[in-house]
PDB file of N, CA and C in Angstrom:
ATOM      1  N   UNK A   1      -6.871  37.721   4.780  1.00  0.00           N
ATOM      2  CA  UNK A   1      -6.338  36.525   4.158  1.00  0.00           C
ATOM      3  C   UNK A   1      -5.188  35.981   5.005  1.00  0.00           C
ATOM      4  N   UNK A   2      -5.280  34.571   4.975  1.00  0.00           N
ATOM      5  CA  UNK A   2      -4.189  34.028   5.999  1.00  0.00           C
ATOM      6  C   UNK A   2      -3.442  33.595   5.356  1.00  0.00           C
ATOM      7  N   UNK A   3      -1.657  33.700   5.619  1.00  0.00           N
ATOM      8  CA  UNK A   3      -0.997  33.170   4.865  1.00  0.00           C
ATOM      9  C   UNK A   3       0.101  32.156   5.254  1.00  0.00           C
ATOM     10  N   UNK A   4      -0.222  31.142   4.509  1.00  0.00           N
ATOM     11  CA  UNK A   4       0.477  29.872   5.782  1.00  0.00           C
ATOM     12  C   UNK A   4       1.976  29.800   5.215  1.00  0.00           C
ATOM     13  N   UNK A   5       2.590  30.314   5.841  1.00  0.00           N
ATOM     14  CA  UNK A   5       3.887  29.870   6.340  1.00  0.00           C
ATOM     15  C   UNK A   5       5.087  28.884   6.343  1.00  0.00           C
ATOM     16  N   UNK A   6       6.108  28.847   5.418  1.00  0.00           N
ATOM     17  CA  UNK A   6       6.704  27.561   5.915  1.00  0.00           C
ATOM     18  C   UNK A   6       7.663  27.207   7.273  1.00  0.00           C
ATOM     19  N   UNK A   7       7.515  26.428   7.642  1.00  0.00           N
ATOM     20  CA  UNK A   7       8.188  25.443   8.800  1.00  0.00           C
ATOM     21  C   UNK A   7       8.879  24.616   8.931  1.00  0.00           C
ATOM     22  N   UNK A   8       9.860  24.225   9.774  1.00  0.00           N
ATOM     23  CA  UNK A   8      10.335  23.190   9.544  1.00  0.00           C
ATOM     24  C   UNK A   8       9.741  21.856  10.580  1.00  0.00           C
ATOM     25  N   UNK A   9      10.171  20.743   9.826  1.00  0.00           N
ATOM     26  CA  UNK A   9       9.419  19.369  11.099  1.00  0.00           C
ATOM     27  C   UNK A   9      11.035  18.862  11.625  1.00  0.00           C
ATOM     28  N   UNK A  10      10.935  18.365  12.539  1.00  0.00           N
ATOM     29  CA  UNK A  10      12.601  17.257  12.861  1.00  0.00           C
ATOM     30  C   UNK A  10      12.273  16.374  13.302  1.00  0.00           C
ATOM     31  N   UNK A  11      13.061  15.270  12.818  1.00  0.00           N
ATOM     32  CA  UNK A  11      12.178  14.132  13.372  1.00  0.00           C
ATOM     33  C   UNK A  11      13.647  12.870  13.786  1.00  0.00           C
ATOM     34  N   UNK A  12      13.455  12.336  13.901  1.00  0.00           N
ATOM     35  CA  UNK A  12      14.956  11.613  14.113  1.00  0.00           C
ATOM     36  C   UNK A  12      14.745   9.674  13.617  1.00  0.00           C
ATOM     37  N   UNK A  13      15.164   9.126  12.999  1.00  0.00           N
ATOM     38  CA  UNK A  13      15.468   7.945  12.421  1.00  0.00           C
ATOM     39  C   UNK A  13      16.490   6.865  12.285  1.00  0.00           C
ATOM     40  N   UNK A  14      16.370   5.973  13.133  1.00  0.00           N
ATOM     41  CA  UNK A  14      17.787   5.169  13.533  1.00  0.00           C
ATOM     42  C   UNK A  14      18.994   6.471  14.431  1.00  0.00           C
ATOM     43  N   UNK A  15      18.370   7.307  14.932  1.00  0.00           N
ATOM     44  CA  UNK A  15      19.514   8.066  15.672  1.00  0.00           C
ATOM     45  C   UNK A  15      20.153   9.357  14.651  1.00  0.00           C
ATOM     46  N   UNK A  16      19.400   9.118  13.731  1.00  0.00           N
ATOM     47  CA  UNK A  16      20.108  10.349  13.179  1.00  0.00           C
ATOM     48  C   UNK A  16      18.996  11.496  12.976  1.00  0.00           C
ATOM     49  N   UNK A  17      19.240  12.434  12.614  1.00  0.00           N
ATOM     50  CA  UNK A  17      18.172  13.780  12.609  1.00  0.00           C
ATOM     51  C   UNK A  17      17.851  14.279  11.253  1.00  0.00           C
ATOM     52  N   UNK A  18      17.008  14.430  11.243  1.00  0.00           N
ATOM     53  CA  UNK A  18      16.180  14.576   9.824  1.00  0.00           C
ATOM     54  C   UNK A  18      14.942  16.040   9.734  1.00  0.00           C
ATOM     55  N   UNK A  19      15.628  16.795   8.653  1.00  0.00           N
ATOM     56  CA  UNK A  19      15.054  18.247   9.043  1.00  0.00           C
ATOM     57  C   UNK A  19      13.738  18.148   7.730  1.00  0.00           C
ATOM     58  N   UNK A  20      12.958  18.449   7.330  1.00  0.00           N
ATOM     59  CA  UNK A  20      12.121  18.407   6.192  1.00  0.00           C
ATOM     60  C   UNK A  20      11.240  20.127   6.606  1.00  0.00           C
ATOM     61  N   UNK A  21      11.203  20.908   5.464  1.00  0.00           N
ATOM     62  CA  UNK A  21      10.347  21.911   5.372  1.00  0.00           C
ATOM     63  C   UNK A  21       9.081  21.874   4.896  1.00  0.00           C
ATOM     64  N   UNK A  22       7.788  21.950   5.342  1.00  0.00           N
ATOM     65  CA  UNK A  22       6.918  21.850   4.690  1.00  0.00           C
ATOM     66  C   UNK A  22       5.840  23.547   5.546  1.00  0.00           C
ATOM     67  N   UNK A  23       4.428  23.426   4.982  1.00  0.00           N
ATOM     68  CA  UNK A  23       3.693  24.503   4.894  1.00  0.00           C
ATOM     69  C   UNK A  23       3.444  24.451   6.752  1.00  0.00           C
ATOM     70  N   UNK A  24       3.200  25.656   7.420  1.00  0.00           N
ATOM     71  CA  UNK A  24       2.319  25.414   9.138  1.00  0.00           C
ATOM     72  C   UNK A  24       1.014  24.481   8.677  1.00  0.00           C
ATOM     73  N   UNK A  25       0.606  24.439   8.131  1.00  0.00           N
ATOM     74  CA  UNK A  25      -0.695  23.627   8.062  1.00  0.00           C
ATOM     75  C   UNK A  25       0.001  21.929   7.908  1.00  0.00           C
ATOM     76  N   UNK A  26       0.418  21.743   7.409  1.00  0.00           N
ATOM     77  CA  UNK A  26       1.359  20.330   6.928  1.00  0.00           C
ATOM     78  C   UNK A  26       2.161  19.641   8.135  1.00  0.00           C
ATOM     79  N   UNK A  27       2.725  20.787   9.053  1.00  0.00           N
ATOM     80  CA  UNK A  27       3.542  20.364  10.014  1.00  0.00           C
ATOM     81  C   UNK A  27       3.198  19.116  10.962  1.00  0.00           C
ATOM     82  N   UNK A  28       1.585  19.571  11.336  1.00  0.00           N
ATOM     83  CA  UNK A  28       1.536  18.393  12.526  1.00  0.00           C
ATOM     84  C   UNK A  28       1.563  17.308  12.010  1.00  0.00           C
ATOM     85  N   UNK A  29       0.832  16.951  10.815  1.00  0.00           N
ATOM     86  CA  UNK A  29       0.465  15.862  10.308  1.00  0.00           C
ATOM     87  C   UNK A  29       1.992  14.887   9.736  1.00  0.00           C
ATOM     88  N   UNK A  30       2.554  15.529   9.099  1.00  0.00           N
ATOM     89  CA  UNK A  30       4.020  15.755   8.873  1.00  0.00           C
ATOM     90  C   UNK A  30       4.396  15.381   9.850  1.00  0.00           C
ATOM     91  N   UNK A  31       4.369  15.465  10.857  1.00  0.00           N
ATOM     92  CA  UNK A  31       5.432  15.498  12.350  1.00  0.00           C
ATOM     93  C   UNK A  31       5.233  13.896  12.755  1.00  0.00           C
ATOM     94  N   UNK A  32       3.830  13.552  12.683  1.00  0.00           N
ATOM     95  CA  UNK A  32       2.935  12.228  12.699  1.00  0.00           C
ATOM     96  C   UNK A  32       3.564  10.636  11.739  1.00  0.00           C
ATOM     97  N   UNK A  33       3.603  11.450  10.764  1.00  0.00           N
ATOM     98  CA  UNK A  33       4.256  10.544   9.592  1.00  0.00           C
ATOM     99  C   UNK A  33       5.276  10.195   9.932  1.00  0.00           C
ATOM    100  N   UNK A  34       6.549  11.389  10.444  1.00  0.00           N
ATOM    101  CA  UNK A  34       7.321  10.847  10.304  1.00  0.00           C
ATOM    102  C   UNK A  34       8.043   9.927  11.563  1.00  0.00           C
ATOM    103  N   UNK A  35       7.003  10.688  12.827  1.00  0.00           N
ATOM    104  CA  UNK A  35       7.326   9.442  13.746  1.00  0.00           C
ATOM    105  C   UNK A  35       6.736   7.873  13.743  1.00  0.00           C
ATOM    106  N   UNK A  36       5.617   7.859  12.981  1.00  0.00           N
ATOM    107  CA  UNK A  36       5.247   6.346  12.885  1.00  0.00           C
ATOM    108  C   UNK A  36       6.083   5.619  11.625  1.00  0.00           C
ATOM    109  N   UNK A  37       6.646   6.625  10.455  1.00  0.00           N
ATOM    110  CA  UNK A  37       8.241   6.071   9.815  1.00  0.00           C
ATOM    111  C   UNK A  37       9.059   5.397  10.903  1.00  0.00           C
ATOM    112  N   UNK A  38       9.424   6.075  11.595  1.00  0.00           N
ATOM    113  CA  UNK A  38      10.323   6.147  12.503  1.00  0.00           C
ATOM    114  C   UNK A  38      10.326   4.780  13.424  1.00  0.00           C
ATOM    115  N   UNK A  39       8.720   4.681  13.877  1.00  0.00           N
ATOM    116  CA  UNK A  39       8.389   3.422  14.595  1.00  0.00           C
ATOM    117  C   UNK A  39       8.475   1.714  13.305  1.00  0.00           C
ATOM    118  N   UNK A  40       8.453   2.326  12.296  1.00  0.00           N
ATOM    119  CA  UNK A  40       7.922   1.129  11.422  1.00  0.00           C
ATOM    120  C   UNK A  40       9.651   0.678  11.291  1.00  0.00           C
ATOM    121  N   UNK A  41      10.320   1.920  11.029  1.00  0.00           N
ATOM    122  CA  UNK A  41      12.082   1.284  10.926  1.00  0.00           C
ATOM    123  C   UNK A  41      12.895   0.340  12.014  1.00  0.00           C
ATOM    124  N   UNK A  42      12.136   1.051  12.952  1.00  0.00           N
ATOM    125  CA  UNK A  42      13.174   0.413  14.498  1.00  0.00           C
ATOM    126  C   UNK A  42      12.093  -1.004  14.740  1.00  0.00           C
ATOM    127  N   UNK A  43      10.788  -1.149  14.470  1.00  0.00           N
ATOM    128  CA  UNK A  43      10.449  -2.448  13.851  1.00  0.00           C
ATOM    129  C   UNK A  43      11.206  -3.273  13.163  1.00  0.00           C
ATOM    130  N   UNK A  44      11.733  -3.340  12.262  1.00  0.00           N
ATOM    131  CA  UNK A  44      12.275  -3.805  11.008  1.00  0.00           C
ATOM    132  C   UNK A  44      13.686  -3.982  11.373  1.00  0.00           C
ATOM    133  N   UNK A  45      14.135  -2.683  11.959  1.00  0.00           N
ATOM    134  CA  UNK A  45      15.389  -3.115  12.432  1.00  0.00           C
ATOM    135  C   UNK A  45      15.686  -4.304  13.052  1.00  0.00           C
ATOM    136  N   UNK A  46      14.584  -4.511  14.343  1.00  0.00           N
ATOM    137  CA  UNK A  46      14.415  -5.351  15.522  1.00  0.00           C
ATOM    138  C   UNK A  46      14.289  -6.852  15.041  1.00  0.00           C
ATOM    139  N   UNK A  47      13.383  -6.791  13.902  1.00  0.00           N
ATOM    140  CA  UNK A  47      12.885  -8.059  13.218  1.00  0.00           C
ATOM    141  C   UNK A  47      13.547  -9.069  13.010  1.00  0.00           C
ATOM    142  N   UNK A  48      14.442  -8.281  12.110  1.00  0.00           N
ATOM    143  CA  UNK A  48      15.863  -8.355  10.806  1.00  0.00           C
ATOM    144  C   UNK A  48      17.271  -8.359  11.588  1.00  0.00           C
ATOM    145  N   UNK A  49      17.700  -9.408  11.075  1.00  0.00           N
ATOM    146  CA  UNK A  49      19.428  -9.478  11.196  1.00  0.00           C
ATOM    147  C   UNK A  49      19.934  -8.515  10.744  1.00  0.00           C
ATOM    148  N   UNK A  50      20.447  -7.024  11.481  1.00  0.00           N
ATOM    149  CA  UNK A  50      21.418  -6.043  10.910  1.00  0.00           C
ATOM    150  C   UNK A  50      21.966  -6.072  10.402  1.00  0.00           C
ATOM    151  N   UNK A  51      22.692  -7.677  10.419  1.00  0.00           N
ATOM    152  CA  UNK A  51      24.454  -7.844   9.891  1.00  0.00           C
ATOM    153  C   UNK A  51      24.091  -7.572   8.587  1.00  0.00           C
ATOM    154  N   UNK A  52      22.970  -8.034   8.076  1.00  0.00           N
ATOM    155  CA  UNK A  52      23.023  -7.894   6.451  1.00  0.00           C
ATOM    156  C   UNK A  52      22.402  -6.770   5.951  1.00  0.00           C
ATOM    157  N   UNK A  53      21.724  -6.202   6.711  1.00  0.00           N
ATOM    158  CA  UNK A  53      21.027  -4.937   6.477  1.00  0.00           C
ATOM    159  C   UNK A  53      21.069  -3.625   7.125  1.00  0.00           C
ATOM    160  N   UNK A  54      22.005  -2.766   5.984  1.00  0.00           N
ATOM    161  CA  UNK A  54      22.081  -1.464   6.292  1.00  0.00           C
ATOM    162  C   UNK A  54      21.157  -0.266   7.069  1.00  0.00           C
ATOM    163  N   UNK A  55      21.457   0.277   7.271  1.00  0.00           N
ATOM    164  CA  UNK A  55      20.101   1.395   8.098  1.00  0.00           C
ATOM    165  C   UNK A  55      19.235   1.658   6.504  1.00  0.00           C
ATOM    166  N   UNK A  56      20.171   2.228   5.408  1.00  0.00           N
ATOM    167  CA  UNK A  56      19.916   2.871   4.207  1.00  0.00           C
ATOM    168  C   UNK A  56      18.341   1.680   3.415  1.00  0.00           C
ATOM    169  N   UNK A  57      19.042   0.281   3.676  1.00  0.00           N
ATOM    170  CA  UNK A  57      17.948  -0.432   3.299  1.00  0.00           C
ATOM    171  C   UNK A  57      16.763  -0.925   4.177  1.00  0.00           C
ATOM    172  N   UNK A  58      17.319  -0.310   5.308  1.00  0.00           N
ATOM    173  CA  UNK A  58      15.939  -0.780   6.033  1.00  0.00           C
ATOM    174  C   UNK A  58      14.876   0.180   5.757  1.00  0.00           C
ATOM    175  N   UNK A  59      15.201   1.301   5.671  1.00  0.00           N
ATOM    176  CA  UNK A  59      14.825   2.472   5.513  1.00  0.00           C
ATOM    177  C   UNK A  59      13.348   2.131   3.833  1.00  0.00           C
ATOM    178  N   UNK A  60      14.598   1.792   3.140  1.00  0.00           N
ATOM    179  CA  UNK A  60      14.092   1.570   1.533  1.00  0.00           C
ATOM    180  C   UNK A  60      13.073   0.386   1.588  1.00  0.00           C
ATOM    181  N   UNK A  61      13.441  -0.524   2.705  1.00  0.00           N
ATOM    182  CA  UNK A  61      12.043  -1.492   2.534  1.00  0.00           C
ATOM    183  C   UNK A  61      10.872  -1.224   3.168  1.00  0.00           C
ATOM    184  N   UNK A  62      10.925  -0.247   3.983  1.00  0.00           N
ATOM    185  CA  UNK A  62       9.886   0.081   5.262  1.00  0.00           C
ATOM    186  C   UNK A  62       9.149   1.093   3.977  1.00  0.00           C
ATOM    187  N   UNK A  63       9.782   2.176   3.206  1.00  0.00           N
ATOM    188  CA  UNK A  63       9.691   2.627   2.706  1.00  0.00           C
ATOM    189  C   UNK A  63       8.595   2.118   1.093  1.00  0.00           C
ATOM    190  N   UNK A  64       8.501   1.324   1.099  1.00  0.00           N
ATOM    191  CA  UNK A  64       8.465   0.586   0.022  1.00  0.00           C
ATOM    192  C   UNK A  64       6.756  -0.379   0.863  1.00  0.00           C
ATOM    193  N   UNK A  65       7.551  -0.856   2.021  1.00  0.00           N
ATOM    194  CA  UNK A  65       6.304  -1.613   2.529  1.00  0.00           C
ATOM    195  C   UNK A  65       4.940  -0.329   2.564  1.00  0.00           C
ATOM    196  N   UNK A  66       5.376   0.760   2.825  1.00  0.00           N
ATOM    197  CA  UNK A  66       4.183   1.548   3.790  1.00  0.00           C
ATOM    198  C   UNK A  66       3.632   2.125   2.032  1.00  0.00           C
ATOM    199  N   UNK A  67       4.316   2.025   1.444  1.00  0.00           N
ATOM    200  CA  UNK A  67       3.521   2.707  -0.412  1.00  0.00           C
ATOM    201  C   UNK A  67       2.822   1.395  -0.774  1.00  0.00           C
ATOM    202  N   UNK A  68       2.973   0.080  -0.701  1.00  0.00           N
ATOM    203  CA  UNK A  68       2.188  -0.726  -0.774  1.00  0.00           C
ATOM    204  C   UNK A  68       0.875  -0.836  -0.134  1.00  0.00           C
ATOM    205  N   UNK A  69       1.193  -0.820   1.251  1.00  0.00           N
ATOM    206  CA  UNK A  69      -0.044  -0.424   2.210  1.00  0.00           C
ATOM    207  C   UNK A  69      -0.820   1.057   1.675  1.00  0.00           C
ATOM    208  N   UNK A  70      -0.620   2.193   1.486  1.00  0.00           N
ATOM    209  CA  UNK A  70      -1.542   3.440   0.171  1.00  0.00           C
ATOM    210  C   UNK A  70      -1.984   2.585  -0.453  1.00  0.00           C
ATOM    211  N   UNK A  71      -1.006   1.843  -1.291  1.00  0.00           N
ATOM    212  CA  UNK A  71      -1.845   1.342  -2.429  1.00  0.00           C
ATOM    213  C   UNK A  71      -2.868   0.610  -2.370  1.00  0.00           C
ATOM    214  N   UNK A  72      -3.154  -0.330  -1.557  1.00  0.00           N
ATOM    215  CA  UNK A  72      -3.409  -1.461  -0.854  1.00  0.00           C
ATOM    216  C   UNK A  72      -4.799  -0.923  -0.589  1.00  0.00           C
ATOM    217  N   UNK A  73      -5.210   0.177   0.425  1.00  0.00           N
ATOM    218  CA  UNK A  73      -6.163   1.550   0.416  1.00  0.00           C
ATOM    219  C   UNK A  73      -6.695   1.985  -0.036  1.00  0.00           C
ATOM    220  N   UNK A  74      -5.789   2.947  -0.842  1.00  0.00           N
ATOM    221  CA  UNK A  74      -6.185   3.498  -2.200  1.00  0.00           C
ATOM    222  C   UNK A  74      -7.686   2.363  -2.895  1.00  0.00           C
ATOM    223  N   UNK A  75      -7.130   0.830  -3.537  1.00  0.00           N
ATOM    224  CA  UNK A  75      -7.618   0.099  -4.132  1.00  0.00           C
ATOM    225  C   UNK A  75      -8.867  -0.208  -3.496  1.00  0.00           C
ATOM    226  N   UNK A  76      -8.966  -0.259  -2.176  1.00  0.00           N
ATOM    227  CA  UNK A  76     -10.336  -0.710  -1.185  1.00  0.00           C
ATOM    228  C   UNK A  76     -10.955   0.463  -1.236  1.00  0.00           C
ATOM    229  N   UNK A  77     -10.638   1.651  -0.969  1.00  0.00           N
ATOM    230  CA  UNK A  77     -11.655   3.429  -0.831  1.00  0.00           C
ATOM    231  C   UNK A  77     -11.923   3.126  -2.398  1.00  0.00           C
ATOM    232  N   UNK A  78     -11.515   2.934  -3.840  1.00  0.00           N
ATOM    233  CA  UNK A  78     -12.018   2.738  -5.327  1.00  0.00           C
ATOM    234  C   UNK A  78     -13.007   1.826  -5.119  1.00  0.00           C
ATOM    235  N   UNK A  79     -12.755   0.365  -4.407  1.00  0.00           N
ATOM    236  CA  UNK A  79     -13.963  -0.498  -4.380  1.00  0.00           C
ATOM    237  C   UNK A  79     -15.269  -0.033  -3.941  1.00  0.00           C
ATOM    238  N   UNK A  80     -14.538   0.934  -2.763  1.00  0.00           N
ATOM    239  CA  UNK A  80     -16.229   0.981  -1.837  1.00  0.00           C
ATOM    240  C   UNK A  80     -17.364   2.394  -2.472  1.00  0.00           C
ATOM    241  N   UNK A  81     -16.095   3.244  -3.408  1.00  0.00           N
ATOM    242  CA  UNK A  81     -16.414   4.463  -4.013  1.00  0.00           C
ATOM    243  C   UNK A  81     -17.623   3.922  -4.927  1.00  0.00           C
ATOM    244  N   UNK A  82     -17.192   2.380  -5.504  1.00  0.00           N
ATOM    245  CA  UNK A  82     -18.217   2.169  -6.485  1.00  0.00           C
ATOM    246  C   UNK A  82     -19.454   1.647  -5.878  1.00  0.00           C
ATOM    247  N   UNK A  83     -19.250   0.714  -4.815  1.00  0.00           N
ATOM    248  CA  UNK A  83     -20.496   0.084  -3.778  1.00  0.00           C
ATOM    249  C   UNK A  83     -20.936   1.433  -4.093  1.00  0.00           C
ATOM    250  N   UNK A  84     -20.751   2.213  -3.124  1.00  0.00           N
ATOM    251  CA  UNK A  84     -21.179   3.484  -2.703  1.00  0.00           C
ATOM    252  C   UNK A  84     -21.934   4.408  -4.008  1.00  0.00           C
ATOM    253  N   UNK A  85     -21.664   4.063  -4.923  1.00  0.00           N
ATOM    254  CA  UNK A  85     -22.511   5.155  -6.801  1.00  0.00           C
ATOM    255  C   UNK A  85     -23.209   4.139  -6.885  1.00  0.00           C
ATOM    256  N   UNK A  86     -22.960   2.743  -6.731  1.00  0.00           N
ATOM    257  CA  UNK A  86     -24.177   1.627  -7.099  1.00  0.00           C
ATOM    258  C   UNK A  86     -25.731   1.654  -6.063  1.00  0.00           C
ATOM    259  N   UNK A  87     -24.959   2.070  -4.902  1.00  0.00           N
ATOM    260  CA  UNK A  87     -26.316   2.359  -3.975  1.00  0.00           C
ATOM    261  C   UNK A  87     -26.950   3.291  -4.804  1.00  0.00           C
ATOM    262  N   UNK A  88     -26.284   4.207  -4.566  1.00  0.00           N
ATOM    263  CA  UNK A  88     -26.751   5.667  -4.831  1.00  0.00           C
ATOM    264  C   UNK A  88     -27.448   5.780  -6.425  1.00  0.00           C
ATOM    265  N   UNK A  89     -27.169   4.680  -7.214  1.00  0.00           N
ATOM    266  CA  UNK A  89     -28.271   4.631  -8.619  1.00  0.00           C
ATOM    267  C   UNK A  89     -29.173   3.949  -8.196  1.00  0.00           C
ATOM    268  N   UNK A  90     -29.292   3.072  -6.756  1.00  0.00           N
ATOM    269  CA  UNK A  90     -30.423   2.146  -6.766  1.00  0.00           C
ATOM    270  C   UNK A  90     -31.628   3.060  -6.146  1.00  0.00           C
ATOM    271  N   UNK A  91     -30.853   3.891  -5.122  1.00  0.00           N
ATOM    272  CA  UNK A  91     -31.824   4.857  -4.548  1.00  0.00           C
ATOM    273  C   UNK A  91     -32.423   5.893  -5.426  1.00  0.00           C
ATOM    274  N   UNK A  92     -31.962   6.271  -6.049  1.00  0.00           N
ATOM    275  CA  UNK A  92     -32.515   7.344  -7.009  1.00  0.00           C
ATOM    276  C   UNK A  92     -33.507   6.429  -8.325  1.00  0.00           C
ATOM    277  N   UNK A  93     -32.907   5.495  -8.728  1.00  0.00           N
ATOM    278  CA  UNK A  93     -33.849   4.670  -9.278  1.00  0.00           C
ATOM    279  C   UNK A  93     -35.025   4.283  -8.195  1.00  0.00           C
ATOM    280  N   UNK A  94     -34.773   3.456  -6.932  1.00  0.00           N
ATOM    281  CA  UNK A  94     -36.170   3.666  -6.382  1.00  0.00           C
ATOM    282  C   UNK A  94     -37.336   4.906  -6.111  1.00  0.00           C
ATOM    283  N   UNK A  95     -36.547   5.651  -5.809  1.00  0.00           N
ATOM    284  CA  UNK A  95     -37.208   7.192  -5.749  1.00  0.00           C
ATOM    285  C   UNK A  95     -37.869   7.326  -6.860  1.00  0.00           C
ATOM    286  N   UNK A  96     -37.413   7.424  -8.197  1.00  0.00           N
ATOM    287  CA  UNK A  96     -38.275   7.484  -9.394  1.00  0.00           C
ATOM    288  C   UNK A  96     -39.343   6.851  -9.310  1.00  0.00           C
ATOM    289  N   UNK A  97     -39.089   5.577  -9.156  1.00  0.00           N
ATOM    290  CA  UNK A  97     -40.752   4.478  -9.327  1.00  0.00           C
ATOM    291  C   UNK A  97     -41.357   4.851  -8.004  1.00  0.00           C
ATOM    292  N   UNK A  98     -40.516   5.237  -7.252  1.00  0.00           N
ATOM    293  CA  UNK A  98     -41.994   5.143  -5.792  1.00  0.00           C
ATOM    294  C   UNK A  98     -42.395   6.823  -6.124  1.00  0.00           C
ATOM    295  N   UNK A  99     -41.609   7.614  -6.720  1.00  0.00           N
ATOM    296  CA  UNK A  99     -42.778   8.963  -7.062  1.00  0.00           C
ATOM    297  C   UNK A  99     -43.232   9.462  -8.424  1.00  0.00           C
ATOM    298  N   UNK A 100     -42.928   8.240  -9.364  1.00  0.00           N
ATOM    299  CA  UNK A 100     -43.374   8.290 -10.550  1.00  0.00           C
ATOM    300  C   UNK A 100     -44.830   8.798 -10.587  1.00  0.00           C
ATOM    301  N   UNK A 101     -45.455   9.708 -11.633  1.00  0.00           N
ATOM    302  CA  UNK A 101     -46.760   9.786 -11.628  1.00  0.00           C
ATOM    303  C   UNK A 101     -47.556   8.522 -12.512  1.00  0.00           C
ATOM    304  N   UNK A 102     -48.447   7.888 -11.750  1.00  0.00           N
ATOM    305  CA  UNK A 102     -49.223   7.179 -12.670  1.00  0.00           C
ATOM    306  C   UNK A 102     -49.702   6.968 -13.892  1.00  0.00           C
ATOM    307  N   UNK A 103     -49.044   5.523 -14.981  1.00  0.00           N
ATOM    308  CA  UNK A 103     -49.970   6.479 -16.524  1.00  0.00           C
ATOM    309  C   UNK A 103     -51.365   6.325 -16.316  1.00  0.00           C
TER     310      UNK A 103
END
């Protein structure tokens, strides 16, 4: 039995360092996240007039943008889940009539 381990990830954000513990299996993916966080902030930073916007809120809108985008996802993989059971009753309904036995 294998037993996975916790780890830590570091990742760094507007210049500062950011430690998060998660499982060895979690890490890379984890490590991934949090550098394309990372890329989406210094975006936003770049975008946006600093003067009015804190690191703390850039953070909170990037933050906020990228759970919209899940959601956003989320809602399209539900759409296609159903395409996808609607095929799948048409095929099994065709299958019936094309191997129905004759009355």
């Amino acid at each position: 039995m294998e037993v996975n381990r916790d780890v830590t990830v570091t990742f760094e954000i507007q210049g500062k360092q950011h430690v998060l513990r998660c499982t060895e299996a979690e890490a890379e993916s984890l490590q991934r996240a949090a550098e394309k966080f990372g890329e989406y902030v210094d975006d936003m930073s770049r975008s946006t007039s600093t003067s009015y916007l804190s690191t703390d809120r850039v953070i909170v809108a990037v933050a906020v943008n990228v759970l919209d985008m899940l959601l956003k996802k989320e809602q399209q993989l539900a759409t296609l889940q159903k395409r996808i059971d609607t095929l799948n009753d048409k095929v099994c309904q065709f299958e019936n009539d094309l191997f129905r036995e004759p009355d």
